[in-house]
N, C-alpha and C. Protein backbone atom coordinates (compact mmCIF):
# COMPACT_ATOMS: atom_id res chain seq x y z
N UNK A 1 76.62 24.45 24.52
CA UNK A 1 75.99 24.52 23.22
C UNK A 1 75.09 23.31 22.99
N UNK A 2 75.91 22.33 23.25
CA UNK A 2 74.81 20.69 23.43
C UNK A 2 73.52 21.20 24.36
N UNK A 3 73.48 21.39 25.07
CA UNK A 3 72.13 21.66 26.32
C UNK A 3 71.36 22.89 25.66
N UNK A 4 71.67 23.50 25.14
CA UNK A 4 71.70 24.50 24.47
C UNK A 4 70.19 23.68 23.06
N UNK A 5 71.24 23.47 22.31
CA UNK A 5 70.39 22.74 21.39
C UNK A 5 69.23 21.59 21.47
N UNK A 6 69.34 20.96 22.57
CA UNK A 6 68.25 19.90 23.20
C UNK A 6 66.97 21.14 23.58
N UNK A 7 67.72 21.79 24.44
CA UNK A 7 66.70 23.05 25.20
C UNK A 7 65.66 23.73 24.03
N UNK A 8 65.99 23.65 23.08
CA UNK A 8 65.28 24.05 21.55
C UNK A 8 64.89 22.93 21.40
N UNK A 9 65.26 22.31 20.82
CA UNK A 9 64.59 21.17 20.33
C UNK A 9 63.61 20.46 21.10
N UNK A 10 63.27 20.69 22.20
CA UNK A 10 62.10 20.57 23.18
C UNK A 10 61.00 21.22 23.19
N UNK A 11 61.63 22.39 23.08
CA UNK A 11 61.01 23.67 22.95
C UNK A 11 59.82 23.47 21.89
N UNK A 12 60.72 23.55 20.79
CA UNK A 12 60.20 22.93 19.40
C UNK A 12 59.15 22.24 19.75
N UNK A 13 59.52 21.02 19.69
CA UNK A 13 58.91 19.42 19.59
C UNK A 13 57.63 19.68 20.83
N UNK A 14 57.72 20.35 21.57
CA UNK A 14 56.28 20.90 22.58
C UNK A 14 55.74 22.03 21.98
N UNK A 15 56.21 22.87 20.81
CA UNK A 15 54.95 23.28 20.42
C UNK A 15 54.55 23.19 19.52
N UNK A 16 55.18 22.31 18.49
CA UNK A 16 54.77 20.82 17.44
C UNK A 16 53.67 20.43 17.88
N UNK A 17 53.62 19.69 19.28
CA UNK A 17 52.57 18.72 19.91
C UNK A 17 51.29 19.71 20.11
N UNK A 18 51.46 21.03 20.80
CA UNK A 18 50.87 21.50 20.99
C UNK A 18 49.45 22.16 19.49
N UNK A 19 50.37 22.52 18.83
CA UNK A 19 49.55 22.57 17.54
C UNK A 19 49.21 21.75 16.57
N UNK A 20 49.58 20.47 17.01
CA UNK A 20 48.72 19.26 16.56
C UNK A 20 47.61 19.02 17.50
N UNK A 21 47.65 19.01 18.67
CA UNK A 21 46.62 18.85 19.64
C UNK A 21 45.49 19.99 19.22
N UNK A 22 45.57 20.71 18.37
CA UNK A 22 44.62 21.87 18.66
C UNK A 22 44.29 21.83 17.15
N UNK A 23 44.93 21.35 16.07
CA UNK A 23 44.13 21.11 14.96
C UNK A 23 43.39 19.91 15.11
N UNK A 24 41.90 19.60 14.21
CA UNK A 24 41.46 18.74 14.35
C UNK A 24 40.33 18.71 13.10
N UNK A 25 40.09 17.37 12.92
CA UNK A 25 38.95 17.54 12.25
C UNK A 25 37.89 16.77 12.66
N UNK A 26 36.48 17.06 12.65
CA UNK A 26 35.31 17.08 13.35
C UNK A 26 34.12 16.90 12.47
N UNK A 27 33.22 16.00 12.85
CA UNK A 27 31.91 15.69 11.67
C UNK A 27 30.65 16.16 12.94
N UNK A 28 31.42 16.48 14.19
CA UNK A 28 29.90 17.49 14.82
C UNK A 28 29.37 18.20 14.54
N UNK A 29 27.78 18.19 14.75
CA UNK A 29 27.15 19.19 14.67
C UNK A 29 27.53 20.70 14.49
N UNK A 30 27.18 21.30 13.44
CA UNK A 30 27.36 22.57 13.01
C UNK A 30 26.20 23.52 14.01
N UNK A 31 25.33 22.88 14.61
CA UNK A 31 23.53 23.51 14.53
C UNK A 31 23.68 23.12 16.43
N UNK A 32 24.49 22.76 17.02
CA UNK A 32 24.75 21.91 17.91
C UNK A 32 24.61 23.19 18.98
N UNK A 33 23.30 23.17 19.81
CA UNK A 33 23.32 24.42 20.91
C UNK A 33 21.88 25.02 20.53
N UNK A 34 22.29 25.27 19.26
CA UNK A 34 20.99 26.34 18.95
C UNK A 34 19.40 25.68 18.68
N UNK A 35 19.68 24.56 17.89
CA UNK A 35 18.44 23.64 17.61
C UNK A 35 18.56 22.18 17.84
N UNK A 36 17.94 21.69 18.89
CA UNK A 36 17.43 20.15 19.40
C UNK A 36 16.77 19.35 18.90
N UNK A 37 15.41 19.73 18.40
CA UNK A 37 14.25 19.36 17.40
C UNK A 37 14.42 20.02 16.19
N UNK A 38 13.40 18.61 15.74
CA UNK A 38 13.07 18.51 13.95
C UNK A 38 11.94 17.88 13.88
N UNK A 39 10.90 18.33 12.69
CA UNK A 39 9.70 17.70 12.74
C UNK A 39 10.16 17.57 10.93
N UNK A 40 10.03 16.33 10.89
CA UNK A 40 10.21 15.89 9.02
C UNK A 40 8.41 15.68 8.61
N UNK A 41 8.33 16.68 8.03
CA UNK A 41 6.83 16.39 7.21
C UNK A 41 6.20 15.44 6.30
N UNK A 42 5.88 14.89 6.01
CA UNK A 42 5.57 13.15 5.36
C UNK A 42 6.26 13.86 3.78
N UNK A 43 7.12 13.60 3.28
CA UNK A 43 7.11 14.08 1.99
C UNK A 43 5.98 13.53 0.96
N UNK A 44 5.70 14.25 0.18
CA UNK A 44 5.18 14.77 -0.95
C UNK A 44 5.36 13.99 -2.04
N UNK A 45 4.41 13.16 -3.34
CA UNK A 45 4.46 12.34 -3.93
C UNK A 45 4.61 13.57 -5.24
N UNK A 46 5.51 13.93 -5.87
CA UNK A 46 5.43 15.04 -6.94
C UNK A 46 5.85 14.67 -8.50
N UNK A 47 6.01 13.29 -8.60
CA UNK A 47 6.43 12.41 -9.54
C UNK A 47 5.35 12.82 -10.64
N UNK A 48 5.99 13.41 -11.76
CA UNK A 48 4.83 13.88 -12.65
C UNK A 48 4.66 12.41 -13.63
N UNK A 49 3.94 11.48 -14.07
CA UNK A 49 3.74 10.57 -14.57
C UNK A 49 2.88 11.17 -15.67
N UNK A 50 2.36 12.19 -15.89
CA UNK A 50 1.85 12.29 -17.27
C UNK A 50 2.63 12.85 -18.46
N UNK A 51 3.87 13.43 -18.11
CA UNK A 51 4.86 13.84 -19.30
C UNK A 51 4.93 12.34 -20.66
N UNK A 52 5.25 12.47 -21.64
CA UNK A 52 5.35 12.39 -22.32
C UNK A 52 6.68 11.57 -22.78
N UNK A 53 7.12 10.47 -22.31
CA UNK A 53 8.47 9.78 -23.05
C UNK A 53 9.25 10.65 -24.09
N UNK A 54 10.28 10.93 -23.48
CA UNK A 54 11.37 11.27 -24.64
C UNK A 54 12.78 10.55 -23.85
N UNK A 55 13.90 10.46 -25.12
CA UNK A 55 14.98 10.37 -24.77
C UNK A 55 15.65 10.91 -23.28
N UNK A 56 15.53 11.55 -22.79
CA UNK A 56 15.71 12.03 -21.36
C UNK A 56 15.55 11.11 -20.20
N UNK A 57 14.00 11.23 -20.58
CA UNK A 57 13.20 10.51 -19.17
C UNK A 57 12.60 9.06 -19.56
N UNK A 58 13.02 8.54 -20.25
CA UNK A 58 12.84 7.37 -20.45
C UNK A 58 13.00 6.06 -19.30
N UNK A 59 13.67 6.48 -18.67
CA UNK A 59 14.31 5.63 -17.15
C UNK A 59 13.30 5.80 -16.64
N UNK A 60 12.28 7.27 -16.55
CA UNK A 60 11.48 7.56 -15.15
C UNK A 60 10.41 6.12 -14.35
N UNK A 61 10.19 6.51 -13.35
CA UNK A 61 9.22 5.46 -13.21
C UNK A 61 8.43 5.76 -11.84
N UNK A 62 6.93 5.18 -12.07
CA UNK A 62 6.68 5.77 -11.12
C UNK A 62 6.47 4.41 -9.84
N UNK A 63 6.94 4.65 -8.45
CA UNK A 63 7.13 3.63 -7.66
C UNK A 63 6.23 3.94 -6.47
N UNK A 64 4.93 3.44 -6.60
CA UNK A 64 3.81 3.42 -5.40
C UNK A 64 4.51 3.12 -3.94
N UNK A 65 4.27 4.51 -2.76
CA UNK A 65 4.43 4.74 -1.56
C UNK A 65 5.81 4.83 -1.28
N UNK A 66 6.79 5.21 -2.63
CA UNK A 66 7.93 5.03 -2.00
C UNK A 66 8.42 6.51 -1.26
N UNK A 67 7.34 7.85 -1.21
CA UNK A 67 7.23 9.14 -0.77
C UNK A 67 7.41 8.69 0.77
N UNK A 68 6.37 7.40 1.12
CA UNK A 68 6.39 7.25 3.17
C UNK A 68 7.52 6.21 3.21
N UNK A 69 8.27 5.12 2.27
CA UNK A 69 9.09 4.88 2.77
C UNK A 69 10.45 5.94 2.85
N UNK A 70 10.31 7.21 2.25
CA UNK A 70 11.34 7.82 2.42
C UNK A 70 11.17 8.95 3.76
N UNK A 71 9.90 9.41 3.81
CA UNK A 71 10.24 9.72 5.15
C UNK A 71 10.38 8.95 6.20
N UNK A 72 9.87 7.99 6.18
CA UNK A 72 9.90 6.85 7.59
C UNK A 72 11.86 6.68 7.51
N UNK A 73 12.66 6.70 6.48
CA UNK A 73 13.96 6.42 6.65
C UNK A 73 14.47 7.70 7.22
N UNK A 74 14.25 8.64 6.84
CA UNK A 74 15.00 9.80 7.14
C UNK A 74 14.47 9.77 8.47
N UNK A 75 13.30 9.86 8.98
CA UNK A 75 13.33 10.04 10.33
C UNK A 75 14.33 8.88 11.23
N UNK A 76 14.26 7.67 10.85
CA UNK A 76 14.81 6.97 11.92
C UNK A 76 16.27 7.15 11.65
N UNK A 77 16.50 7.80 10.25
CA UNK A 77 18.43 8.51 10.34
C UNK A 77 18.73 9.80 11.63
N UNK A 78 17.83 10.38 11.72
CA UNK A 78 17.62 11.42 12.52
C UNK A 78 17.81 11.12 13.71
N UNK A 79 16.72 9.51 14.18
CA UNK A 79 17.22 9.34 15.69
C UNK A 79 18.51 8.65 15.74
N UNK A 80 18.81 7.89 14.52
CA UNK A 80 20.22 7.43 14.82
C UNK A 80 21.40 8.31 15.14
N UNK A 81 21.08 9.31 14.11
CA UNK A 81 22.56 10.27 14.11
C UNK A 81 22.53 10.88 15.53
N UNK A 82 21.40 11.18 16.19
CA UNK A 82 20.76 12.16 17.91
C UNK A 82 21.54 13.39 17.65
N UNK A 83 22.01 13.88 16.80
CA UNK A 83 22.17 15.13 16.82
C UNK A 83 20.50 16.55 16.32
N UNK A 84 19.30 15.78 16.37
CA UNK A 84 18.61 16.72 16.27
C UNK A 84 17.09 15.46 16.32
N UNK A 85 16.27 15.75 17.31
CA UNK A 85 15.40 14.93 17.51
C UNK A 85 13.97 14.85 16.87
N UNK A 86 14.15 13.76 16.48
CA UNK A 86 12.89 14.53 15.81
C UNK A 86 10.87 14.31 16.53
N UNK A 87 10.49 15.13 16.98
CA UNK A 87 9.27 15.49 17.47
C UNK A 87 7.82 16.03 16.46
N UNK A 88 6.88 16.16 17.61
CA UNK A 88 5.77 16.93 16.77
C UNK A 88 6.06 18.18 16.22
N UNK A 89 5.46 18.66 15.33
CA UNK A 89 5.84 19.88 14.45
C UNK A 89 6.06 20.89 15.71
N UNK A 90 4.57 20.97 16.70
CA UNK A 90 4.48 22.11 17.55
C UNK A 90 5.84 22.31 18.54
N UNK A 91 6.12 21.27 18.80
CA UNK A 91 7.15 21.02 19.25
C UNK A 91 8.97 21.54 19.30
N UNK A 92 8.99 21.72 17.80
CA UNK A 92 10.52 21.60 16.77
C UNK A 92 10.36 22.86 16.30
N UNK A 93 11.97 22.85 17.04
CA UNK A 93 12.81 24.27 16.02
C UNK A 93 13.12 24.42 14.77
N UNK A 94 13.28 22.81 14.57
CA UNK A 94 13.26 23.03 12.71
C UNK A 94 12.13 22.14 11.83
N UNK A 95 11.83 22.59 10.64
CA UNK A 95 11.22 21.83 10.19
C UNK A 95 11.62 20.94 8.86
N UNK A 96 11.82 20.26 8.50
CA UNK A 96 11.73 19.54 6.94
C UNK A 96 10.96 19.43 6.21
N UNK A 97 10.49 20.32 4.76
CA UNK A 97 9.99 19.74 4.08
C UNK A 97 10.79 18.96 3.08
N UNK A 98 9.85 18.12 2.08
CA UNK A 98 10.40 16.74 1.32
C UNK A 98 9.10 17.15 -0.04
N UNK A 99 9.75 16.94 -0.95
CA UNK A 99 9.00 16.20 -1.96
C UNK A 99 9.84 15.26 -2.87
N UNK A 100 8.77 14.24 -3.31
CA UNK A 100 9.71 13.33 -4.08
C UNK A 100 9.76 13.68 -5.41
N UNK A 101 10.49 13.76 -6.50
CA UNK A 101 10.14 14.54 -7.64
C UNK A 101 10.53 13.46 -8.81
N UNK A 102 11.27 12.52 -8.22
CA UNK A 102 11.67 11.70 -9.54
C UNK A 102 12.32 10.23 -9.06
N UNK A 103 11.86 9.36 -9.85
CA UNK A 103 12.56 7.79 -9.55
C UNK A 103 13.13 7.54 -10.75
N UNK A 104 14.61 6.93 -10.98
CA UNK A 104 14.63 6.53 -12.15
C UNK A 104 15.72 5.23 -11.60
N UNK A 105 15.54 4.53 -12.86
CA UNK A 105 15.96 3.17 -12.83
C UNK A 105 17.17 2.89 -14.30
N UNK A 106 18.32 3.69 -14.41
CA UNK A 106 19.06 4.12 -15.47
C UNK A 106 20.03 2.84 -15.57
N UNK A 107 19.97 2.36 -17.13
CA UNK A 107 20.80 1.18 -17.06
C UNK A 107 22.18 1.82 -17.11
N UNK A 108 23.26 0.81 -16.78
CA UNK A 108 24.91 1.45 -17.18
C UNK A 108 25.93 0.49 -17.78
N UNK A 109 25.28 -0.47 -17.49
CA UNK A 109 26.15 -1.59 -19.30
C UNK A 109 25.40 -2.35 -19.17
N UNK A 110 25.92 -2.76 -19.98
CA UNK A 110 25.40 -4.28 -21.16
C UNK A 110 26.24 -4.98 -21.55
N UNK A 111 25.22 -6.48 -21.39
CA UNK A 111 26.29 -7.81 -21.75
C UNK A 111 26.66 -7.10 -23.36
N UNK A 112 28.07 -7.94 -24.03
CA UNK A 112 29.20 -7.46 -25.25
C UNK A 112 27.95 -7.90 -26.16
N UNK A 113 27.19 -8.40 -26.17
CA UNK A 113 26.09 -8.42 -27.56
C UNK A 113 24.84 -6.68 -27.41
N UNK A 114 25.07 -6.65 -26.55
CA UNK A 114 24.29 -5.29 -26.15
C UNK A 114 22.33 -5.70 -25.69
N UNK A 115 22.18 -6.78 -25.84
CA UNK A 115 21.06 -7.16 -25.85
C UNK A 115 20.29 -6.88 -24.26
N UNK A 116 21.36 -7.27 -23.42
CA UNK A 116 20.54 -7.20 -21.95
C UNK A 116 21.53 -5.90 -21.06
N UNK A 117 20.64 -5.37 -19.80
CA UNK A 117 21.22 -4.78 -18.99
C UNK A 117 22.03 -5.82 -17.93
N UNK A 118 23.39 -4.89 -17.67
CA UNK A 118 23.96 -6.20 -16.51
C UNK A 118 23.87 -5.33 -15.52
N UNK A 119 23.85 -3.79 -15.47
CA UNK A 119 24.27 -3.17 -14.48
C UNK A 119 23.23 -2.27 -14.56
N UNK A 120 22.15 -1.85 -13.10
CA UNK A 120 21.58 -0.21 -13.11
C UNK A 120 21.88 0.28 -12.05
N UNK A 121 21.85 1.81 -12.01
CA UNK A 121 21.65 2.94 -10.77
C UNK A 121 20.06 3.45 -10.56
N UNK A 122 19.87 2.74 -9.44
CA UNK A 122 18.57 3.50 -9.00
C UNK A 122 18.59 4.78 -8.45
N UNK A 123 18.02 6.28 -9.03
CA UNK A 123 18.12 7.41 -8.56
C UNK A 123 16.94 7.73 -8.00
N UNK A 124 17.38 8.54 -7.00
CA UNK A 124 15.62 9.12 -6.08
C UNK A 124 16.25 10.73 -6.03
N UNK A 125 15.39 11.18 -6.58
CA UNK A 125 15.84 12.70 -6.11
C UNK A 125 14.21 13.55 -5.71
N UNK A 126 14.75 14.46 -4.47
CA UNK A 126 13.97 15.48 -3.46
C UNK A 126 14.49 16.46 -4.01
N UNK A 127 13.24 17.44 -3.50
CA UNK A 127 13.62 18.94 -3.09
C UNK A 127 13.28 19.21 -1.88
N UNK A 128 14.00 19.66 -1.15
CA UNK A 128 14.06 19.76 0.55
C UNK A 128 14.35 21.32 0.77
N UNK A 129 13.64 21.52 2.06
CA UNK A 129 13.74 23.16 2.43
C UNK A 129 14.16 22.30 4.20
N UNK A 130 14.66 23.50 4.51
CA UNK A 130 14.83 23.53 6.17
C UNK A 130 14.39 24.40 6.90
N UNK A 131 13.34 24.59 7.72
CA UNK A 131 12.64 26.31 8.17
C UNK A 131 12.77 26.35 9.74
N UNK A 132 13.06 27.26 9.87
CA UNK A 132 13.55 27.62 11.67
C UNK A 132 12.07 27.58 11.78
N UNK A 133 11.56 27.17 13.18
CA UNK A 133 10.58 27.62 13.47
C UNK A 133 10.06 28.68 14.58
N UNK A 134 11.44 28.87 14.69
CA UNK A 134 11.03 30.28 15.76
C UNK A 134 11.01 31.41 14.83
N UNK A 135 12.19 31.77 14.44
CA UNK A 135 11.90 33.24 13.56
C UNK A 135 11.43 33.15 12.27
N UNK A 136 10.81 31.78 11.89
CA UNK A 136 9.91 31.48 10.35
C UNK A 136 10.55 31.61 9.81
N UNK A 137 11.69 31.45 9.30
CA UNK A 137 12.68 31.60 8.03
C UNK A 137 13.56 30.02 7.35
N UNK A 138 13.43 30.45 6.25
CA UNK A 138 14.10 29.44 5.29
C UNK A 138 15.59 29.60 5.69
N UNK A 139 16.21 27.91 5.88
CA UNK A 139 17.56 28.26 6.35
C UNK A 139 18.10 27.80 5.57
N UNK A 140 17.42 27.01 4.64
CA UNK A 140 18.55 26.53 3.27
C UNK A 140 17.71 25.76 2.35
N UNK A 141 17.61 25.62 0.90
CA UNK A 141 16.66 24.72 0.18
C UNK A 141 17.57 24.11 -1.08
N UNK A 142 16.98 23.05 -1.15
CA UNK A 142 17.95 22.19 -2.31
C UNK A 142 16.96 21.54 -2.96
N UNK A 143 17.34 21.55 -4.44
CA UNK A 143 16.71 21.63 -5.74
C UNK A 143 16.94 19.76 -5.88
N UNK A 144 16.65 18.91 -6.21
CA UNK A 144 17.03 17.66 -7.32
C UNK A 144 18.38 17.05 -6.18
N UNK A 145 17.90 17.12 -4.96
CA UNK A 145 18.67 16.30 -3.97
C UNK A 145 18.53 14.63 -4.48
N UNK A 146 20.02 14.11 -4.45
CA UNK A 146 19.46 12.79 -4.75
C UNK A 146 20.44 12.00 -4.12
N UNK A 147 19.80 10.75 -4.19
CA UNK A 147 20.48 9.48 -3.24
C UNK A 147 20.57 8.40 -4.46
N UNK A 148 21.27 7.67 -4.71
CA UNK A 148 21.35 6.36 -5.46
C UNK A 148 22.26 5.13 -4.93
N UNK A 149 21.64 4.41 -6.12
CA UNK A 149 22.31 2.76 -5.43
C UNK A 149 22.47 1.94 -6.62
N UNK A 150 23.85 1.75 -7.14
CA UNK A 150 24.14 0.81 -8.31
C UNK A 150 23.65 -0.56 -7.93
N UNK A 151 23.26 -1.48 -8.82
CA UNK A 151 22.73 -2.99 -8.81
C UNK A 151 23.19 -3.57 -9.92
N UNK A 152 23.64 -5.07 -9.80
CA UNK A 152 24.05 -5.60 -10.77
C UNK A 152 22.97 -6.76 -11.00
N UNK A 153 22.63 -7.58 -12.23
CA UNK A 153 21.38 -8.04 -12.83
C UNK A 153 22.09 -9.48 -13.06
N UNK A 154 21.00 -10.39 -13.57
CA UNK A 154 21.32 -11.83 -13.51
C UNK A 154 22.07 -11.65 -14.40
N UNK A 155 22.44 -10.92 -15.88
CA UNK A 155 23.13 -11.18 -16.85
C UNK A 155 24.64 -10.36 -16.44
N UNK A 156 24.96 -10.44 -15.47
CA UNK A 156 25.96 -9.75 -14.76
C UNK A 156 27.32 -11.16 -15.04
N UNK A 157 28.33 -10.88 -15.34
CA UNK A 157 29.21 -11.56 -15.91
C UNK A 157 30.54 -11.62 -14.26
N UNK A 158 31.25 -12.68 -13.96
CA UNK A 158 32.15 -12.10 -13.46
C UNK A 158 32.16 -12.73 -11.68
N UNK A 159 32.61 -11.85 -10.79
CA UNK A 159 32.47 -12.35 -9.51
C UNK A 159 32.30 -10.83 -8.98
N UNK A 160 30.84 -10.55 -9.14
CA UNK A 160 29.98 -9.48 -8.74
C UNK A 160 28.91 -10.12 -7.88
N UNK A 161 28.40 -9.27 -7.24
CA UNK A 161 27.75 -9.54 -5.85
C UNK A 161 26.10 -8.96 -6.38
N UNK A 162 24.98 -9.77 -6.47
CA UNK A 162 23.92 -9.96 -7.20
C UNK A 162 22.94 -9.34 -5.81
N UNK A 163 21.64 -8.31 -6.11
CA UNK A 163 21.04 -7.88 -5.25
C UNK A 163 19.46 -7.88 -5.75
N UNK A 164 18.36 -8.41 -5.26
CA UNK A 164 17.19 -8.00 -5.96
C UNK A 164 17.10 -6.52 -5.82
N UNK A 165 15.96 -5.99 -6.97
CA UNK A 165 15.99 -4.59 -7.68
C UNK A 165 14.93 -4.21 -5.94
N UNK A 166 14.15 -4.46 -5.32
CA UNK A 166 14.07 -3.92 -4.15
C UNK A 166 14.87 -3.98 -2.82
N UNK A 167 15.94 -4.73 -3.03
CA UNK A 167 17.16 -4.50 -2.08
C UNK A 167 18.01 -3.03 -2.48
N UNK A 168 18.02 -2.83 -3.43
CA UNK A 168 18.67 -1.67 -4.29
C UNK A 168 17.62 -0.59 -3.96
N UNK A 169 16.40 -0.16 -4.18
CA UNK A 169 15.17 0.62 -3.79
C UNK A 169 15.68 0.98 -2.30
N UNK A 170 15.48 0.05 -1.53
CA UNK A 170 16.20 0.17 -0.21
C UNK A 170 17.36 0.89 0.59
N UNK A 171 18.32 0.15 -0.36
CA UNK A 171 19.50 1.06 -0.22
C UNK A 171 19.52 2.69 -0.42
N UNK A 172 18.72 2.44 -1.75
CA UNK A 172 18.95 4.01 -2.38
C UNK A 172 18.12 4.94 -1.38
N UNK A 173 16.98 4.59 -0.88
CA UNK A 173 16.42 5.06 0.26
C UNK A 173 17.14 5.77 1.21
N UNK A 174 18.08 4.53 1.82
CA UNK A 174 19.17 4.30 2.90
C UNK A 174 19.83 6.14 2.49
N UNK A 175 20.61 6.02 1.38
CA UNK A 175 21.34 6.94 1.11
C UNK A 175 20.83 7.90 0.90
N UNK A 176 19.68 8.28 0.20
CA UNK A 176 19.25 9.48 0.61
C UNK A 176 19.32 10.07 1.98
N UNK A 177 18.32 9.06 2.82
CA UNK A 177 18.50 9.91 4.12
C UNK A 177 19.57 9.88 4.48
N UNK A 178 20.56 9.61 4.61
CA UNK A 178 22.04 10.03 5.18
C UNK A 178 22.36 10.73 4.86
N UNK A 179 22.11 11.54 3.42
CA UNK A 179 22.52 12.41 2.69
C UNK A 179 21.74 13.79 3.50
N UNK A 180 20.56 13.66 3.32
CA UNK A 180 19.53 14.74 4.02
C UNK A 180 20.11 14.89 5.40
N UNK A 181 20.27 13.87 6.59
CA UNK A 181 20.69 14.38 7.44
C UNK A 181 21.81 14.99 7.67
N UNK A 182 23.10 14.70 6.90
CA UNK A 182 24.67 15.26 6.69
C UNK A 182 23.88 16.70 6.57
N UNK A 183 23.37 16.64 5.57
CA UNK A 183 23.00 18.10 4.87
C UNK A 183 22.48 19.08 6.15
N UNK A 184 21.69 19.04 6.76
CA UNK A 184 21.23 19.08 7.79
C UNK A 184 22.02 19.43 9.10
N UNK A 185 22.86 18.20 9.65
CA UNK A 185 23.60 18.71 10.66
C UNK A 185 25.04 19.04 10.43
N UNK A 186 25.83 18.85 9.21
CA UNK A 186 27.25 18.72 9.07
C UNK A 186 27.08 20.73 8.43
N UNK A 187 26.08 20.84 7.89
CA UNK A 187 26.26 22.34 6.92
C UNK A 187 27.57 22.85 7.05
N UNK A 188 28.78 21.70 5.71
CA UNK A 188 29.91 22.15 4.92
C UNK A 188 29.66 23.73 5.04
């Protein structure tokens, strides 16, 4: 009965192992086989600057060439990640378009007199399409894609870590394209 019960319990405990060995979780390529190339198109400066101030868009702002620093990031996310290369258009199975549609610079507190900002989130938001280029088809499009980057300001109280407002621009950059490429090769 002892030998008996070990003889199970082996049994067991090997196909325990076994179906742990075979679950897994994985951040590879979803697209991995079918498409190699990507051609990212210079995005698109679409920042409407003639609207009209209201309560809403009051943050907006408009930030000269930051359309080529955002494709120049996303592409070099692209060669970092090497899950999809990016080449000449003629070239690439997929394509990217980009437009930039909005910058905003949104405060999120204030020193206790309310007078100054201590804290903002810089937001960048795209609208991005993805197009096969063999059978011409749209493989997925996203509306008000966005990347951001909190910053804290000289009137920042405390033992917080201080960044100029174009180190933050930067970042938020940064995160977009990581975001675009996840989007891209991870397709949750």
């Amino acid at each position: 009965m002892k030998i008996r019960n070990k003889s199970l319990l082996f049994i067991f405990a090997g196909l325990f192992s076994i179906i742990l060995a075979g679950c897994g979780y994985t951040t590879r390529s979803m697209i991995y086989g079918k498409y190699k190339t990507i051609y990212i198109e210079p995005f698109l400066n679409k920042v409407d600057i003639t609207q009209e101030a209201y309560t809403a868009n009051k943050y907006r702002i408009y930030r000269p060439m930051l359309e080529t620093d955002v494709t120049k990031r996303v592409i070099n996310k692209y060669l970092f990640d090497g899950n999809l290369k990016p080449v000449k258009e003629s070239q690439a199975d997929l394509i990217l378009k980009g437009e930039l549609i909005e910058y905003r610079k949104d405060p999120l507190s204030y020193t206790s007199d309310g007078e100054n900002v201590t804290e903002y989130r810089i937001n960048i938001y795209v609208n991005l399409a993805l197009w096969d280029t063999k059978e011409n088809k749209l493989l997925w499009e996203e509306r008000s894609f966005n990347g951001n980057y909190s910053f804290y300001t000289n009137y920042a109280s405390g033992n917080v870590v201080l960044v100029s407002e174009e180190t933050a621009v930067t970042n938020a950059v940064e995160d977009l394209a990581r975001r675009i490429v996840e989007r891209t090769v991870e397709q949750w």
